[in-house]
Protein backbone atom coordinates (compact mmCIF):
# COMPACT_ATOMS: atom_id res chain seq x y z
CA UNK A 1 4.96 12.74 -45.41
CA UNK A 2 6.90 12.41 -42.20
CA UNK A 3 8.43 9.36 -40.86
CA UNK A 4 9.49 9.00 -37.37
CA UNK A 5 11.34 6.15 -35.89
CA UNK A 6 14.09 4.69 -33.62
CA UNK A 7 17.20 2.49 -33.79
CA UNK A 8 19.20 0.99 -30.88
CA UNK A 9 16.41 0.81 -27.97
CA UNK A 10 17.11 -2.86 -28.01
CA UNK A 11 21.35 -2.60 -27.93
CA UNK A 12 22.81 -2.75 -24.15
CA UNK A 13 25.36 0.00 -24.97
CA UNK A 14 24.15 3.54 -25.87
CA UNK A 15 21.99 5.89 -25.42
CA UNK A 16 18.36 5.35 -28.32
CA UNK A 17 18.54 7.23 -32.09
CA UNK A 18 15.20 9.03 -33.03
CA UNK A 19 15.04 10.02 -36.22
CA UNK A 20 12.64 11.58 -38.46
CA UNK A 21 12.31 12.17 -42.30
CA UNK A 22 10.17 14.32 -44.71
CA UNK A 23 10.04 11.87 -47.75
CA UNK A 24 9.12 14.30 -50.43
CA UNK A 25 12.75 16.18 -49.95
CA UNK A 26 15.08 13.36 -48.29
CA UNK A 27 15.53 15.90 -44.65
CA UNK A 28 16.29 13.82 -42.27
CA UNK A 29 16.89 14.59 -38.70
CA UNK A 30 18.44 12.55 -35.59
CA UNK A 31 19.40 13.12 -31.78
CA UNK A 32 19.95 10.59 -29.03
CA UNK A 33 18.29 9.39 -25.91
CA UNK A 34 21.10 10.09 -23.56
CA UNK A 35 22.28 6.84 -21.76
CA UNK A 36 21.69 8.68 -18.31
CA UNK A 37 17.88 8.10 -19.25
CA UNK A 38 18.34 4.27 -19.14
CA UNK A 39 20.35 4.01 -15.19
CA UNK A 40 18.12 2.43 -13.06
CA UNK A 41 15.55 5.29 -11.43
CA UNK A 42 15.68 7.05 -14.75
CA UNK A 43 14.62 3.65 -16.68
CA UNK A 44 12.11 2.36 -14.10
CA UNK A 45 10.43 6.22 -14.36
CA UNK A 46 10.30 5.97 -18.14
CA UNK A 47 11.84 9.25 -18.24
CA UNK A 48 13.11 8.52 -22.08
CA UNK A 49 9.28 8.72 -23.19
CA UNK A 50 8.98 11.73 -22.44
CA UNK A 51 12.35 12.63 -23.84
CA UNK A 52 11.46 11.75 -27.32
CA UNK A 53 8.86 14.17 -26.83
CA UNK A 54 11.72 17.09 -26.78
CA UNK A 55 13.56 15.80 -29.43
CA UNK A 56 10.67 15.55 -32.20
CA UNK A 57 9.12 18.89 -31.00
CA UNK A 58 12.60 20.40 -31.41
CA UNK A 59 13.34 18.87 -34.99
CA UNK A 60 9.44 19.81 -36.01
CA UNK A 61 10.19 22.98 -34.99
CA UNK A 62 13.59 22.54 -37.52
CA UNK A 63 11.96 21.50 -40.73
CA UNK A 64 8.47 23.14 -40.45
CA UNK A 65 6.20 20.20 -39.55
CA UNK A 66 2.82 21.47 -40.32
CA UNK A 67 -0.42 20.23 -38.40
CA UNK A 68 -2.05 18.69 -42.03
CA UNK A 69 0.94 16.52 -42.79
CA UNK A 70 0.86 13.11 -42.60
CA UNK A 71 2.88 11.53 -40.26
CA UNK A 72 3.78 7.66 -39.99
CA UNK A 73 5.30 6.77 -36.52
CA UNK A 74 6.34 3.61 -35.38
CA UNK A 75 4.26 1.58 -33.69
CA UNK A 76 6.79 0.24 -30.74
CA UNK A 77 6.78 1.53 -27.38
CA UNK A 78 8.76 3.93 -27.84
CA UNK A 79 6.90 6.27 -29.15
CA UNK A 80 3.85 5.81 -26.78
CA UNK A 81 3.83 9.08 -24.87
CA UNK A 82 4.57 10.68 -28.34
CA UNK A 83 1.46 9.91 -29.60
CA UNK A 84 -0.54 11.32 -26.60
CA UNK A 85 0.96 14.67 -27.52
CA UNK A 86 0.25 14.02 -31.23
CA UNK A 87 -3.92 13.85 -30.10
CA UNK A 88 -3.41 17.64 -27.75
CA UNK A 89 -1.64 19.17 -30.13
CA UNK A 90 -3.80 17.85 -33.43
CA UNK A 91 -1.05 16.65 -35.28
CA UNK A 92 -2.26 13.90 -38.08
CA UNK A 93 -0.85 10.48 -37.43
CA UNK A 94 -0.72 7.04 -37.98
CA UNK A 95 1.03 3.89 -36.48
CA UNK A 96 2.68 1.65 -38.60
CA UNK A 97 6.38 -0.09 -39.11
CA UNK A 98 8.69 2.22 -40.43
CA UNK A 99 10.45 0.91 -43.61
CA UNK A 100 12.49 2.96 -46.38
CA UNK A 101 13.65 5.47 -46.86
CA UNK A 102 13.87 6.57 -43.01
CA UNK A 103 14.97 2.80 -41.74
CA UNK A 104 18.75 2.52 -43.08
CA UNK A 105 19.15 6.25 -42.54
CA UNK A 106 18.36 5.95 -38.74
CA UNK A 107 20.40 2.44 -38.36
CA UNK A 108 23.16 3.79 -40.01
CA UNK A 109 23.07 6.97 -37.28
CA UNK A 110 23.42 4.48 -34.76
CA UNK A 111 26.31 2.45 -36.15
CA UNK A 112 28.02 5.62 -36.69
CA UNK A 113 27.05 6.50 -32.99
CA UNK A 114 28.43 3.34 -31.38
CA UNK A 115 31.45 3.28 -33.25
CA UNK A 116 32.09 7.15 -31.83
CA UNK A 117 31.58 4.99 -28.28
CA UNK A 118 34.23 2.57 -28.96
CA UNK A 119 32.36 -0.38 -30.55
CA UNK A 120 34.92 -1.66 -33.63
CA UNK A 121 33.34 -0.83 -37.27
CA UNK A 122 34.20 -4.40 -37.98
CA UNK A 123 32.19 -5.79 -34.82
CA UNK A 124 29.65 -4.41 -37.08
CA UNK A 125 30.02 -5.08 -40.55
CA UNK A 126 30.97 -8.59 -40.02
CA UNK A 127 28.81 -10.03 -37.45
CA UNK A 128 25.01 -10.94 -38.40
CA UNK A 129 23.95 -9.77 -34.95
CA UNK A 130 25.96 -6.67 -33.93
CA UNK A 131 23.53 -5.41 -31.24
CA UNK A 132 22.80 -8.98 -30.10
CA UNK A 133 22.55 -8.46 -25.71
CA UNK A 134 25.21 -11.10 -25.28
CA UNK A 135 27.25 -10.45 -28.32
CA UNK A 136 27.50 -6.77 -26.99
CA UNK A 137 28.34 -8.13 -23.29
CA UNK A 138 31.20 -10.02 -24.21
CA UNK A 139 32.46 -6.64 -25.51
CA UNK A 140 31.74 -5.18 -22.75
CA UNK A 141 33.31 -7.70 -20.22
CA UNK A 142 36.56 -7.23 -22.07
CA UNK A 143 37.22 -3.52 -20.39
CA UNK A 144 34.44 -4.10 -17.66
CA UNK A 145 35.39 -0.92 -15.55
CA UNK A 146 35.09 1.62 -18.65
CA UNK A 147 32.34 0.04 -21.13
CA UNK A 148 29.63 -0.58 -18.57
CA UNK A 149 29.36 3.16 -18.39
CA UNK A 150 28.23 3.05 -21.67
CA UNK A 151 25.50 0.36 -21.01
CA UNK A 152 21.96 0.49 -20.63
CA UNK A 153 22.11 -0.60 -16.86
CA UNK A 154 18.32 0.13 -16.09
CA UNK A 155 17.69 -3.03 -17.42
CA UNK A 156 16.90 -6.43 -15.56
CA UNK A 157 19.08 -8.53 -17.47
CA UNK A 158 21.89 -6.06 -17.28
CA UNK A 159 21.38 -6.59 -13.40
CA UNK A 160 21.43 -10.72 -14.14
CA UNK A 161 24.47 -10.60 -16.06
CA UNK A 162 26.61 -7.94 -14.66
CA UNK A 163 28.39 -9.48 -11.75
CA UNK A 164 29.23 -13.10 -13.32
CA UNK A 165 32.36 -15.05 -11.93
CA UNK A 166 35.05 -14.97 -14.39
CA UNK A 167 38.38 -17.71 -14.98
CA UNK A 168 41.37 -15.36 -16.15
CA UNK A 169 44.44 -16.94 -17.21
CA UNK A 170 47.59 -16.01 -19.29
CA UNK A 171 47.58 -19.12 -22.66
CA UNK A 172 49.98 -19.13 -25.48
CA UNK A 173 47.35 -19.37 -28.99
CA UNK A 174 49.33 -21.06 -31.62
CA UNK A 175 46.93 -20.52 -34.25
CA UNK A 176 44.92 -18.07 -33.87
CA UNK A 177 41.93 -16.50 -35.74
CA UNK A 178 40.77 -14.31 -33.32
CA UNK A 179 40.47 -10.83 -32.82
CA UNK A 180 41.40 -9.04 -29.69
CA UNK A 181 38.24 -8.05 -27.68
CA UNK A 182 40.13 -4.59 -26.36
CA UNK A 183 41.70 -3.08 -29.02
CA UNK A 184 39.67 -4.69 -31.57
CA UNK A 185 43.07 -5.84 -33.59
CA UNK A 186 43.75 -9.59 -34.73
CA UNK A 187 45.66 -11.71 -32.13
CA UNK A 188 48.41 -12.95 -34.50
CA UNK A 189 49.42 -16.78 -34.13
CA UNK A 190 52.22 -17.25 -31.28
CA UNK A 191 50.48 -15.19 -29.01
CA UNK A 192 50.41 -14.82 -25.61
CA UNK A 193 46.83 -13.50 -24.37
CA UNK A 194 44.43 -13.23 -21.56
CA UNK A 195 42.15 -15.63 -21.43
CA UNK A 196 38.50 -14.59 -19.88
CA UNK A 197 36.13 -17.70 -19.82
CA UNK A 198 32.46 -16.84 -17.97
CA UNK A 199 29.13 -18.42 -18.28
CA UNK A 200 25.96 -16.08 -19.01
CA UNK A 201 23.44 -17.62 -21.04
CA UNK A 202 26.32 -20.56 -22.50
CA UNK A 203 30.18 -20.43 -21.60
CA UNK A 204 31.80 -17.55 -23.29
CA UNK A 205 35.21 -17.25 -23.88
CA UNK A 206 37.41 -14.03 -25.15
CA UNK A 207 40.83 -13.40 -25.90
CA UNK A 208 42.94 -9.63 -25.27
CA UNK A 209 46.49 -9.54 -26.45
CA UNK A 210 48.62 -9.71 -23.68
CA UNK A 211 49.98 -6.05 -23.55
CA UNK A 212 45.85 -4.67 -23.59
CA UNK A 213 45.24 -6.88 -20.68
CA UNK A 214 48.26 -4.56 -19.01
CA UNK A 215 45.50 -1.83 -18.92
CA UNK A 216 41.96 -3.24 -18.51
């Protein structure tokens, strides 16, 4: 049986994992939407529909997919213009919700992915929400100029939030638990730091150690 399925569609930064996986053997396959596919004409074309076409005719084309094997697909939108090719070329399908073994396979491709894009590994593995929109923006409003090439900036609420008015000021932290939103490194007590307050959907506040506010 063949699974097919998709991680990071919902995260503002990065491009959209597809994966697939024969269960029977454990191959398992993976490529990227690229994040070109999600600026504004691209997105508001739906351009990335048809590019999950390519990549599951190319990694079909890897592993052998025959026409008589079943194939579960996730139901999401996503896939929609994928299953219109399914019915002209006769492939056997059905839409369901993708669990294991294909689900932490394909979310731990995108981690991994995001990570190579400069997202901290412990933004990740500590936070309950990683890919949470405004988790994610506060990221991304701590080194504005480079991460928002990395974001998906088709989307209307990236054009809502993108432009906010933001207080900057230089504080001393005495104690400080914090971690710097640049470089990703604690902000030791003593400190002194840039201080970014804006309002998006609450007030929002982040702290960059003094010297990585030098270069953002």
């Amino acid at each position: 049986m063949i699974q097919i399925d998709d991680a990071g569609s919902g995260s503002l930064i990065g491009g959209t994992c597809i994966g697939i996986m024969r269960v029977e053997t454990g191959e398992f396959l993976h490529d990227f939407i690229p994040i070109s596919y999600y600026t504004k004409d691209m997105f508001d074309k739906k351009e990335y529909l048809n590019y999950v076409i390519k990549i599951i005719d190319k990694m079909f084309n890897t592993i052998n997919v025959v026409k008589d094997e079943e194939i579960n697909v996730c139901r999401g939108y996503m896939f929609d213009n994928l299953r219109k090719w399914f019915k002209e070329k006769d492939y056997k399908y059905n839409s369901v919700k993708i669990g294991e073994p294909l689900q932490s396979r394909i979310e731990e491709a995108f981690e991994k992915y995001t990570i190579s894009l400069g997202l901290p590994e412990s933004f990740i593995r500590y936070t309950k929400y990683p890919f949470h929109f405004h988790r994610l923006l506060k990221w991304v409003y701590a080194d504005f100029d480079n991460r928002s090439q990395i974001c998906k900036t088709g989307w209307k609420s990236w054009n809502k939030y993108n432009h906010l008015d933001k207080d900057i000021s230089i504080v001393q932290l005495k104690k400080s638990n914090f971690t710097c939103y640049k470089c990703g490194k604690r902000i030791k007590n003593n400190s002194s730091v840039k201080k970014i307050v804006y309002k998006s959907s609450k007030n929002t506040v982040l702290y960059l150690h003094d010297d990585c506010s030098k270069y953002n």
